[in-house]
N, C-alpha and C. Protein backbone atom coordinates (compact mmCIF):
# COMPACT_ATOMS: atom_id res chain seq x y z
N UNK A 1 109.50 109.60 133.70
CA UNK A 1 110.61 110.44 133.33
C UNK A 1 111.39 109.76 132.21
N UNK A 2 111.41 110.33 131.21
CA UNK A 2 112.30 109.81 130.20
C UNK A 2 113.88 109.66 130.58
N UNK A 3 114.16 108.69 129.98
CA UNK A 3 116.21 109.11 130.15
C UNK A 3 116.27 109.39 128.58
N UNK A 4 117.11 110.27 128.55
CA UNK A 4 117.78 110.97 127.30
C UNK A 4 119.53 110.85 127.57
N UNK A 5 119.80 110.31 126.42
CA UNK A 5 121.18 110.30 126.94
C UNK A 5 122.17 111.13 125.83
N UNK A 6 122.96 111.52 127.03
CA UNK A 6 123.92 113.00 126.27
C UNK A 6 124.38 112.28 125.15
N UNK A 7 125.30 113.44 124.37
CA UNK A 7 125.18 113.63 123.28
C UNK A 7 126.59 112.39 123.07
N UNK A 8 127.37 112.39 123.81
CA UNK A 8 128.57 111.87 123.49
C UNK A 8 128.36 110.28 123.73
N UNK A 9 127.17 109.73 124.32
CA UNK A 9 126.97 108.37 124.51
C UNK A 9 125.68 107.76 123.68
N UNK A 10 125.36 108.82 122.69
CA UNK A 10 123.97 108.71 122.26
C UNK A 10 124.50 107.45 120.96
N UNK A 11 124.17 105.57 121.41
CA UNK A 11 124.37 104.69 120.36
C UNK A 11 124.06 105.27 118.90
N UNK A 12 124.56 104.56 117.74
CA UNK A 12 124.62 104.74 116.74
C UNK A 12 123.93 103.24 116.01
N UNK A 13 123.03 103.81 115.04
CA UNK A 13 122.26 102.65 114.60
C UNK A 13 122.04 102.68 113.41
N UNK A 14 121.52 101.23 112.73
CA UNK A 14 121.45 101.26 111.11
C UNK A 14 119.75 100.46 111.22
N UNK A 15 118.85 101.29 110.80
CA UNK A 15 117.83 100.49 110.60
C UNK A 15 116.75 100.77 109.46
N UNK A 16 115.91 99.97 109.23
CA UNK A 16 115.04 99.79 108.45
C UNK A 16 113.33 100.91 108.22
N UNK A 17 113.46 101.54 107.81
CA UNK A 17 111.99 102.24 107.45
C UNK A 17 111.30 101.47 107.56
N UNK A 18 110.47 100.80 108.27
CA UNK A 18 109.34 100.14 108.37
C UNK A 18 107.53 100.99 108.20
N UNK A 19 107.70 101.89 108.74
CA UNK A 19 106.27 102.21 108.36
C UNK A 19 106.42 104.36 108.53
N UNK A 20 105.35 104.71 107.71
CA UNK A 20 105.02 106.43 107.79
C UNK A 20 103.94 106.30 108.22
N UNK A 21 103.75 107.12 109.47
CA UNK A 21 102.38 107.67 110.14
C UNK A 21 102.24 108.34 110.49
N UNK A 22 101.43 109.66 109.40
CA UNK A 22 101.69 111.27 110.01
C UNK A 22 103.13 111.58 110.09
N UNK A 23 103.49 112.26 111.12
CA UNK A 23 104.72 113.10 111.55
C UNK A 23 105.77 111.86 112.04
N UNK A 24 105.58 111.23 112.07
CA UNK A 24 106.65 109.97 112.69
C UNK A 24 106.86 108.82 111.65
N UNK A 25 108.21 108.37 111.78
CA UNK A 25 108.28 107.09 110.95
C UNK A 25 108.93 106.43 112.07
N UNK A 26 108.73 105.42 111.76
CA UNK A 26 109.02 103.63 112.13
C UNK A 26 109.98 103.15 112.04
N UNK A 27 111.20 102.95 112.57
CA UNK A 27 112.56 102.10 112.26
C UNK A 27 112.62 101.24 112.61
N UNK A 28 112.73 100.05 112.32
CA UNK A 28 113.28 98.36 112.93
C UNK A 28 115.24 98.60 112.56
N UNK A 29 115.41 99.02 114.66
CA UNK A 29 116.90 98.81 114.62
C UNK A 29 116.99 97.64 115.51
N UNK A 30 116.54 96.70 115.07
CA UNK A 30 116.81 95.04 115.64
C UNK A 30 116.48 95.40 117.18
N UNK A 31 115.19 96.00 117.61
CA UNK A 31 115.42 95.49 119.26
C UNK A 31 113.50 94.85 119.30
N UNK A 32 113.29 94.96 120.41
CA UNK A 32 112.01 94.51 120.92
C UNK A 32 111.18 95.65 120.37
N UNK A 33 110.82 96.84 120.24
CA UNK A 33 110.27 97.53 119.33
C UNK A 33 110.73 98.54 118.66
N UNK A 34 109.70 98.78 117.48
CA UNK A 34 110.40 100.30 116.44
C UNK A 34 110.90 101.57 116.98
N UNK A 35 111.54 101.96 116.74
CA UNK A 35 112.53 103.06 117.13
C UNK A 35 111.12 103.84 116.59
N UNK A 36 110.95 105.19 117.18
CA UNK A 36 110.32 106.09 116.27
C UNK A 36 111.31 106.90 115.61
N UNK A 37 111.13 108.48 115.09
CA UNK A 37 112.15 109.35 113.99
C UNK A 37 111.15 110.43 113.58
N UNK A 38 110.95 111.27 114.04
CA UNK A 38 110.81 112.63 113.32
C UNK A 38 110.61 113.11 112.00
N UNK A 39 110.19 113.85 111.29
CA UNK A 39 110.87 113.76 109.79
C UNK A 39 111.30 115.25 110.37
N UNK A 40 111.29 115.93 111.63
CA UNK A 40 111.99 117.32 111.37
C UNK A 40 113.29 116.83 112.26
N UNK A 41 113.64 115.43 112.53
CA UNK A 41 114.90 114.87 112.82
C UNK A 41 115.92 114.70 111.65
N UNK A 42 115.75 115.56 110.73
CA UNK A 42 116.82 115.44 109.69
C UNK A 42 117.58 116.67 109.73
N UNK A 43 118.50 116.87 109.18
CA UNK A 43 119.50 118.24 108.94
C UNK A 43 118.37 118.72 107.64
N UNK A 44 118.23 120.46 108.17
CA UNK A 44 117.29 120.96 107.40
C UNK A 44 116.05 120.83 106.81
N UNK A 45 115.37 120.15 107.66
CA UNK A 45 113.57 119.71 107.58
C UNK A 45 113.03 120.88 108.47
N UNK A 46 112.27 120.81 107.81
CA UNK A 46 111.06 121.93 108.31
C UNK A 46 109.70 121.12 107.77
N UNK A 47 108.56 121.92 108.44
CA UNK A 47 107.21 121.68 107.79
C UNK A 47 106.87 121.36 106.82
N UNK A 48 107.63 122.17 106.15
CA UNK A 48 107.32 122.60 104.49
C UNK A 48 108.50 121.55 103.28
N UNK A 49 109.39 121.42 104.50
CA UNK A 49 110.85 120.78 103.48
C UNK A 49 110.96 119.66 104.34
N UNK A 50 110.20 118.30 103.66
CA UNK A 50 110.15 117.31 104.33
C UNK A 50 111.28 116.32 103.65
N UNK A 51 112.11 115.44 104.58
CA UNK A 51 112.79 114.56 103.68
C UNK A 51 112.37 113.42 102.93
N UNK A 52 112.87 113.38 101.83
CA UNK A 52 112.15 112.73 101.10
C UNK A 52 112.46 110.77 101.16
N UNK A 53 111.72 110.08 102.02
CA UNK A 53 112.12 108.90 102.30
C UNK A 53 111.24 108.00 101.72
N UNK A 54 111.47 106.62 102.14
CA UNK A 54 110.18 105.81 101.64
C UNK A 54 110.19 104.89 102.30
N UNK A 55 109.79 103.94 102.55
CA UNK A 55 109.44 102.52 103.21
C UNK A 55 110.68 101.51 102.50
N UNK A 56 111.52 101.38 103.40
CA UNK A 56 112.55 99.70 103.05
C UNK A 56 113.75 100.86 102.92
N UNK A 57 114.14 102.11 103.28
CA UNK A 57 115.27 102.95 103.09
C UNK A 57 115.76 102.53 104.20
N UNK A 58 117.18 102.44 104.14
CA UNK A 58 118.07 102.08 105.40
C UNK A 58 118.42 103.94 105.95
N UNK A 59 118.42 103.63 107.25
CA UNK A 59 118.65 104.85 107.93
C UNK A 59 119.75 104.49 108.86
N UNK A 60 120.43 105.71 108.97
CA UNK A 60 121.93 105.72 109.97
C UNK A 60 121.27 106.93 110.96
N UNK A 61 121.27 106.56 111.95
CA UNK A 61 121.45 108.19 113.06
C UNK A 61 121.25 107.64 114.61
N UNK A 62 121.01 108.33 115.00
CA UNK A 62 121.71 107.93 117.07
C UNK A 62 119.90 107.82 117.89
N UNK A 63 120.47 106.98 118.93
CA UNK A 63 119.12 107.14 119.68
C UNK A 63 118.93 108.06 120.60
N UNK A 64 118.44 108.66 120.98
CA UNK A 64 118.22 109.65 122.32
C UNK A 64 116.95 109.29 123.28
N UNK A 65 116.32 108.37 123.19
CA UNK A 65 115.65 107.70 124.20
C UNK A 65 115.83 106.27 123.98
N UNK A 66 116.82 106.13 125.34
CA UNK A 66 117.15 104.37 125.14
C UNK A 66 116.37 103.61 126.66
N UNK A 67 115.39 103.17 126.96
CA UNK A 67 115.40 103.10 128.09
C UNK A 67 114.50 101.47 128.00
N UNK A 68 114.89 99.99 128.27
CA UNK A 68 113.68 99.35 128.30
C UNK A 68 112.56 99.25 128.53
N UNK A 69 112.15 100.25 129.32
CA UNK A 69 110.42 100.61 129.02
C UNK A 69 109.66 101.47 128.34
N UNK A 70 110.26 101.54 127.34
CA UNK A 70 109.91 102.85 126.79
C UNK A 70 110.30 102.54 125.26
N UNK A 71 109.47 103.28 124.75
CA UNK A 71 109.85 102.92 122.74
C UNK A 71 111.02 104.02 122.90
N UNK A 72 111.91 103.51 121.37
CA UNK A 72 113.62 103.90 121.46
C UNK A 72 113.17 105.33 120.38
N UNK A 73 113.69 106.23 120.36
CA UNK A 73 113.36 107.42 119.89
C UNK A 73 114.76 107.50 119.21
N UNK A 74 115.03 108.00 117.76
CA UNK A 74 115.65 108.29 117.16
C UNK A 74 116.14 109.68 116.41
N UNK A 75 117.01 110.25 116.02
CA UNK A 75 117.54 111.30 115.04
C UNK A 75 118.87 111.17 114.41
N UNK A 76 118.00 112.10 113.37
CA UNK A 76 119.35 111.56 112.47
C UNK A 76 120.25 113.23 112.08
N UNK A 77 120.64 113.68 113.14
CA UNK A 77 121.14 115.12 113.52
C UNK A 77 121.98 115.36 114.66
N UNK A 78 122.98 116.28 114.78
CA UNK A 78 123.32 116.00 116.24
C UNK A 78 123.09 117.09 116.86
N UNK A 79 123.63 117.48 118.15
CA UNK A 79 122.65 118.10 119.32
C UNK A 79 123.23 119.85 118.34
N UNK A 80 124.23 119.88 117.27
CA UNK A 80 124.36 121.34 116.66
C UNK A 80 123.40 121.32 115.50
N UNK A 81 122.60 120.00 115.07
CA UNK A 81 121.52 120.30 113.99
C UNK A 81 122.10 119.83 112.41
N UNK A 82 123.52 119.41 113.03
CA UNK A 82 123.99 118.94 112.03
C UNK A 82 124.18 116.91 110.94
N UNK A 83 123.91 116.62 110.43
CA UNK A 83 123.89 115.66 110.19
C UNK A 83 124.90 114.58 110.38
N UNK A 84 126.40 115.16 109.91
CA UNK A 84 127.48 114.69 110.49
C UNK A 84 127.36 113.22 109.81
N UNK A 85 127.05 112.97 108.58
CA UNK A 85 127.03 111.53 107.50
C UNK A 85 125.81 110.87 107.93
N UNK A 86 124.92 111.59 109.05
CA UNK A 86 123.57 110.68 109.68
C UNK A 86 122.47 110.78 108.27
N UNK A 87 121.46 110.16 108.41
CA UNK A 87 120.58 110.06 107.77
C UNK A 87 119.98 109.01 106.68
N UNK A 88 119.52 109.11 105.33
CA UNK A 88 119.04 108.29 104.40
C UNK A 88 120.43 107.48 103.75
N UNK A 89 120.54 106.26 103.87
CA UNK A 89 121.44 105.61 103.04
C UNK A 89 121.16 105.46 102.00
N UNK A 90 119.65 104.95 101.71
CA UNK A 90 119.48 104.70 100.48
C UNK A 90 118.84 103.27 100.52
N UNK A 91 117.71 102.56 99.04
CA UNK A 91 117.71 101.99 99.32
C UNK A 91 118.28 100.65 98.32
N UNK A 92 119.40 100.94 97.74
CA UNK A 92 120.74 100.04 97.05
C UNK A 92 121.42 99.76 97.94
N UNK A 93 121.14 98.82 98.58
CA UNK A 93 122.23 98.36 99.59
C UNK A 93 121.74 96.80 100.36
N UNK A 94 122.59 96.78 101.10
CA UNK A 94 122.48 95.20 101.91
C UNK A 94 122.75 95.61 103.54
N UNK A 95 121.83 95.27 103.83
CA UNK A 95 122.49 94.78 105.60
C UNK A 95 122.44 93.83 105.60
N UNK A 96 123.57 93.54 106.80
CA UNK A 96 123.64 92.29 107.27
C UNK A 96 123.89 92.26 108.67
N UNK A 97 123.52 90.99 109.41
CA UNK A 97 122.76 90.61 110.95
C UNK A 97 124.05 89.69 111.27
N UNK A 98 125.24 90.34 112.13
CA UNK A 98 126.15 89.60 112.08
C UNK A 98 126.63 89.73 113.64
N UNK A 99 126.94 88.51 114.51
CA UNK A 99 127.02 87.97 115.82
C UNK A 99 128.36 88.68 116.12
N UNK A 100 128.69 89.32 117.32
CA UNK A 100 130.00 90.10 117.59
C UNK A 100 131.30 89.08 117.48
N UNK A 101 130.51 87.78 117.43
CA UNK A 101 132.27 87.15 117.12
C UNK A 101 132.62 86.95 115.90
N UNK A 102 131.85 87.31 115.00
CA UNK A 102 132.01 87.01 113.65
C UNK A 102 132.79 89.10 113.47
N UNK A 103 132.62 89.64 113.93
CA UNK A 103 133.38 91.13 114.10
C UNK A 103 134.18 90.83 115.29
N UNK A 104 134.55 90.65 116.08
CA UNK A 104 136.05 89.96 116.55
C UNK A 104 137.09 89.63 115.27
N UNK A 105 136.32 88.25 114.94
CA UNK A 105 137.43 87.40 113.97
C UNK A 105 137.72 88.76 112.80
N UNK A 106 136.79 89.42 112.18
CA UNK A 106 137.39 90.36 110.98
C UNK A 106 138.11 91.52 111.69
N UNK A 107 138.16 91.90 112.67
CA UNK A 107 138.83 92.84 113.48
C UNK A 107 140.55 92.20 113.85
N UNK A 108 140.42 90.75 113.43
CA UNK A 108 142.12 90.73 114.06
C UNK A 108 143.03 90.35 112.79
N UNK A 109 141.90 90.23 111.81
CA UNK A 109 142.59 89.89 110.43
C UNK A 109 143.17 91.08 109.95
């Protein structure tokens, strides 16, 4: 049985395009394995109107299968189909891998 978790607790994540295979892509959001992602998990994808991504694009959107036994399932839409700032960041940018006390300390400054 899968757990799916409602809409209002569904984490929020920033991860990495790692691989396209067929109908699914690959995200590395920093856990023990790749998130999968849809490409009709975008606001306005269809069959025919695929989003246009690539390998090393940073992606923003929520998980809906979080469960440790189980690969983490991703979208970047919410439960009205709407994107709501989710999706392709782009790939001009930087992440960075930063320990919650290092976001403590910039949180009291």
């Amino acid at each position: 049985m899968q757990r799916r978790t409602s809409e209002e607790h569904r984490p929020q994540v920033i991860g990495i395009l790692m691989a396209k295979s067929g109908d699914i892509f690959k995200v590395d959001v920093g856990g023990s394995e790749l998130a999968s992602l849809s490409y009709l998990a975008f606001e306005g994808a269809t069959k025919s109107n695929r989003p246009n991504v690539q390998v090393g694009y940073l992606i923003y959107g929520q998980c809906v299968v979080a469960n440790k036994d189980m690969e983490p399932e991703m979208v970047c839409i919410d439960i009205c189909g709407w994107a709501n700032g989710m999706g392709v960041i782009g790939q001009d940018g930087l992440l960075f891998k930063v320990t919650l006390g290092l976001i403590e300390k910039s949180k009291i400054s």
